[in-house]
N, C-alpha and C. Protein backbone atom coordinates (compact mmCIF):
# COMPACT_ATOMS: atom_id res chain seq x y z
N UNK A 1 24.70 11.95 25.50
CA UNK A 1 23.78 10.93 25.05
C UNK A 1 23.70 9.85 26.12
N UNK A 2 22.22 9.67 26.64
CA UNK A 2 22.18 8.51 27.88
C UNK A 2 22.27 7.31 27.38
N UNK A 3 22.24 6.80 27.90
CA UNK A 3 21.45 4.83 28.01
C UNK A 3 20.69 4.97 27.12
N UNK A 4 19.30 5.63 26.71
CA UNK A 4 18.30 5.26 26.59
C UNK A 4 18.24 6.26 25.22
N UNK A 5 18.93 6.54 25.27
CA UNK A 5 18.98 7.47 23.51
C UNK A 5 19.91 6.60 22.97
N UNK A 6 20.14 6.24 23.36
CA UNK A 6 20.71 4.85 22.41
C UNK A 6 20.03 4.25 22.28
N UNK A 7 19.67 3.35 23.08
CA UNK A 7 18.51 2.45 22.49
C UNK A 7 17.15 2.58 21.52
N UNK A 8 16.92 4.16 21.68
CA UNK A 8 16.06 4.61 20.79
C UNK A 8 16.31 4.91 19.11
N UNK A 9 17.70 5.09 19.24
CA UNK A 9 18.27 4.92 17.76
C UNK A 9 18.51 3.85 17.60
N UNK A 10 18.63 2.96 17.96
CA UNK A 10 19.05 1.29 17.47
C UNK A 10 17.95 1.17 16.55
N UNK A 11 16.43 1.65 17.25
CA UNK A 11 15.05 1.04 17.24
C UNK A 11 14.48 1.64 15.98
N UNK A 12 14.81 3.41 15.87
CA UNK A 12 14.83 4.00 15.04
C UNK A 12 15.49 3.14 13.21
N UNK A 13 16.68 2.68 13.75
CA UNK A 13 17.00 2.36 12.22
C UNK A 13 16.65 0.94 12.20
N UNK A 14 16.33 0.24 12.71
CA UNK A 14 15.29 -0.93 13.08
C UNK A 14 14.54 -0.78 11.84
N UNK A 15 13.53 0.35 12.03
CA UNK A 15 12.09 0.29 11.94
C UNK A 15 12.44 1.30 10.64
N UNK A 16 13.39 1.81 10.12
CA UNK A 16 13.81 2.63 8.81
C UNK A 16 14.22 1.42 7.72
N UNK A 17 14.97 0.23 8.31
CA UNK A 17 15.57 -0.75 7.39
C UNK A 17 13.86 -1.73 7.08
N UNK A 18 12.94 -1.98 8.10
CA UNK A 18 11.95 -2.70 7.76
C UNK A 18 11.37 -1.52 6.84
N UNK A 19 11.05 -0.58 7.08
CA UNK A 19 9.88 0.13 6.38
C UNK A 19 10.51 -0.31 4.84
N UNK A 20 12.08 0.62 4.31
CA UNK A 20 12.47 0.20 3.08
C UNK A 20 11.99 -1.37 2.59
N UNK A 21 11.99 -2.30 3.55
CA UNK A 21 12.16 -3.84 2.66
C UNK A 21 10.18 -3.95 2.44
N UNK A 22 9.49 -3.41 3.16
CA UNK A 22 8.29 -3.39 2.45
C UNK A 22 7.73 -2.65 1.38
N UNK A 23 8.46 -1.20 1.62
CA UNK A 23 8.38 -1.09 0.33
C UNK A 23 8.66 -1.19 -1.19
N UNK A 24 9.65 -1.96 -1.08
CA UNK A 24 10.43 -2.52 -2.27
C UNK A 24 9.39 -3.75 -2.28
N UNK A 25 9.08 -4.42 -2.10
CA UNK A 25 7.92 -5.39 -2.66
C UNK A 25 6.54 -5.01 -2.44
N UNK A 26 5.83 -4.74 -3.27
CA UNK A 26 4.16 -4.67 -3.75
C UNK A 26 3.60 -6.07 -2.50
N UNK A 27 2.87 -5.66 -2.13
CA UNK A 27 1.87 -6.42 -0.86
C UNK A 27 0.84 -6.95 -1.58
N UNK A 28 0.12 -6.57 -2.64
CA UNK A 28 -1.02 -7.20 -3.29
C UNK A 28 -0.72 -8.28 -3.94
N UNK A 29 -1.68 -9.19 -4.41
CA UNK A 29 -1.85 -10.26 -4.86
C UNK A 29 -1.01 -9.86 -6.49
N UNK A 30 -1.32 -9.25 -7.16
CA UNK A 30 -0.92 -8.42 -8.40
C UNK A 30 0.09 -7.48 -8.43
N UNK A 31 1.06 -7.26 -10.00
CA UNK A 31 2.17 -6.31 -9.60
C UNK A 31 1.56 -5.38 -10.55
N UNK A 32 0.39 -5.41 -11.18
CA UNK A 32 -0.02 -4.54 -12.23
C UNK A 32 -0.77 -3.32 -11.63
N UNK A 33 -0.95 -2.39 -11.86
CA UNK A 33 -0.86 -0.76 -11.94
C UNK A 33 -2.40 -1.01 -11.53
N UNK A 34 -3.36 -0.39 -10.36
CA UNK A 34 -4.23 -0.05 -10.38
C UNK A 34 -4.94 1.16 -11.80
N UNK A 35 -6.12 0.55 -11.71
CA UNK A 35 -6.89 1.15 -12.70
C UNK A 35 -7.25 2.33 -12.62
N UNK A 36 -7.70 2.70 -10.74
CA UNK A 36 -8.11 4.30 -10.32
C UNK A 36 -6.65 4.93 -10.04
N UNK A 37 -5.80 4.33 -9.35
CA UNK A 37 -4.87 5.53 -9.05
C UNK A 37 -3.47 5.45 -9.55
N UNK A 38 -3.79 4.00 -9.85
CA UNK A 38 -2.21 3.84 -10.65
C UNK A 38 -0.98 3.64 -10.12
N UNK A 39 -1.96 2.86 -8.23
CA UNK A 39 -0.04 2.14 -7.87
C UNK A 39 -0.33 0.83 -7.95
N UNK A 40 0.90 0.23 -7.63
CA UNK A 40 1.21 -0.88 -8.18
C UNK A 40 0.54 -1.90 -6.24
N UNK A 41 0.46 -3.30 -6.32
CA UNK A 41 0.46 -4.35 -5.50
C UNK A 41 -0.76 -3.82 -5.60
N UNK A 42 -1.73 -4.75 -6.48
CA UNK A 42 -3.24 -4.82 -6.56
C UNK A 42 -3.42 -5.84 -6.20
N UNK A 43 -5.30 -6.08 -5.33
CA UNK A 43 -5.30 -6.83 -4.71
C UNK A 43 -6.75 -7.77 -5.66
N UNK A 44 -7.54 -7.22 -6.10
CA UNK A 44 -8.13 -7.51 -6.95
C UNK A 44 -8.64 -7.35 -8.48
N UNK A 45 -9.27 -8.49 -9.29
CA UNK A 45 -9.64 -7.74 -10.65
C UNK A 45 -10.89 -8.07 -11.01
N UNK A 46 -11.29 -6.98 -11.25
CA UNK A 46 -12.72 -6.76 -11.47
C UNK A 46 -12.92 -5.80 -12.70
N UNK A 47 -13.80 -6.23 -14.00
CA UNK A 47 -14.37 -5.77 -15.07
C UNK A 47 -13.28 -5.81 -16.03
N UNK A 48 -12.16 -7.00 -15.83
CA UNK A 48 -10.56 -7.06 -16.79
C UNK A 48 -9.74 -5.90 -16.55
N UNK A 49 -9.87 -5.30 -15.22
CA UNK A 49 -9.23 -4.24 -14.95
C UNK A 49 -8.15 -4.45 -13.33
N UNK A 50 -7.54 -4.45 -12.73
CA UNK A 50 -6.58 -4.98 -11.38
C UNK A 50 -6.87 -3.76 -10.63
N UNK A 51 -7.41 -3.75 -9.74
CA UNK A 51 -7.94 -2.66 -8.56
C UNK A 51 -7.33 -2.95 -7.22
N UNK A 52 -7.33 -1.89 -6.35
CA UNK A 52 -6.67 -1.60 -5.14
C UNK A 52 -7.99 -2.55 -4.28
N UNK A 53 -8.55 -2.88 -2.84
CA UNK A 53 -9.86 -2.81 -2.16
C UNK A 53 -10.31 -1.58 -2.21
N UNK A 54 -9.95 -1.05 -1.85
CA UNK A 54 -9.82 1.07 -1.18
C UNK A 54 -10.44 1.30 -2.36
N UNK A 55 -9.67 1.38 -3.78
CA UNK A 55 -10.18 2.10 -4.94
C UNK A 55 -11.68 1.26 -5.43
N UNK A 56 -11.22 -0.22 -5.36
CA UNK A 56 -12.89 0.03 -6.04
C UNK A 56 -13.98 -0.22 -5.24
N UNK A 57 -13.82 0.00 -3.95
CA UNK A 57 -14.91 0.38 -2.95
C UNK A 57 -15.44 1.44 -3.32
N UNK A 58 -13.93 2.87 -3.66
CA UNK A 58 -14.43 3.67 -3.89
C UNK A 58 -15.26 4.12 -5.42
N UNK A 59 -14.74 3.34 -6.52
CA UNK A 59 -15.30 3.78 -7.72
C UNK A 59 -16.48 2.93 -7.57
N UNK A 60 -17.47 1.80 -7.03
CA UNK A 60 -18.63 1.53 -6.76
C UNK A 60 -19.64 2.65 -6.41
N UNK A 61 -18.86 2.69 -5.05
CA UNK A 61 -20.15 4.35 -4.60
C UNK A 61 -19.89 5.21 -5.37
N UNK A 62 -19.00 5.54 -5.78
CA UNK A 62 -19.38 6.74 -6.95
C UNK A 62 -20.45 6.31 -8.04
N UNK A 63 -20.41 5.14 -8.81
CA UNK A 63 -21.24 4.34 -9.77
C UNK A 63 -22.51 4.76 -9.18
N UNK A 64 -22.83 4.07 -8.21
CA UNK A 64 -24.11 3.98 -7.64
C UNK A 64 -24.65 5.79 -7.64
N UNK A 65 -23.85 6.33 -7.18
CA UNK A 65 -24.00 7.72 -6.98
C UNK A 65 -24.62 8.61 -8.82
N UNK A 66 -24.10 7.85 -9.41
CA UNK A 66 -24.49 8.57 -10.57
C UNK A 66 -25.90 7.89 -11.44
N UNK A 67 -26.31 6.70 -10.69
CA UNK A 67 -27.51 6.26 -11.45
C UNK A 67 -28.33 7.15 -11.12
């Protein structure tokens, strides 16, 4: 093992200990359960319902799609 494979595992569990601490806390504004897919850290609510951006971008164009 060189120099530099070391340092690449330091970096490695670096970036394993951050990933865990974001995912243990929800990023959205909201801790309540999206409406389309049903994860949690929602960022908006729209029609009394807590939505992802992503999801109700996507359930719009679908809407539109079915008039």
């Amino acid at each position: 093992m060189g120099f530099l494979d070391s340092l690449k595992a330091k970096k490695e569990e670096a970036d394993a200990k951050k990933k865990e601490e974001e995912e243990a806390q929800p990023q959205g504004k909201y801790s309540q359960a999206c409406a389309l897919c049903g994860g949690t850290g929602t960022e908006k609510k729209w029609m009394g319902q807590y939505w992802h951006r992503k999801c109700i971008r996507g359930a719009r164009k679908m809407g539109r799609k079915m008039i």
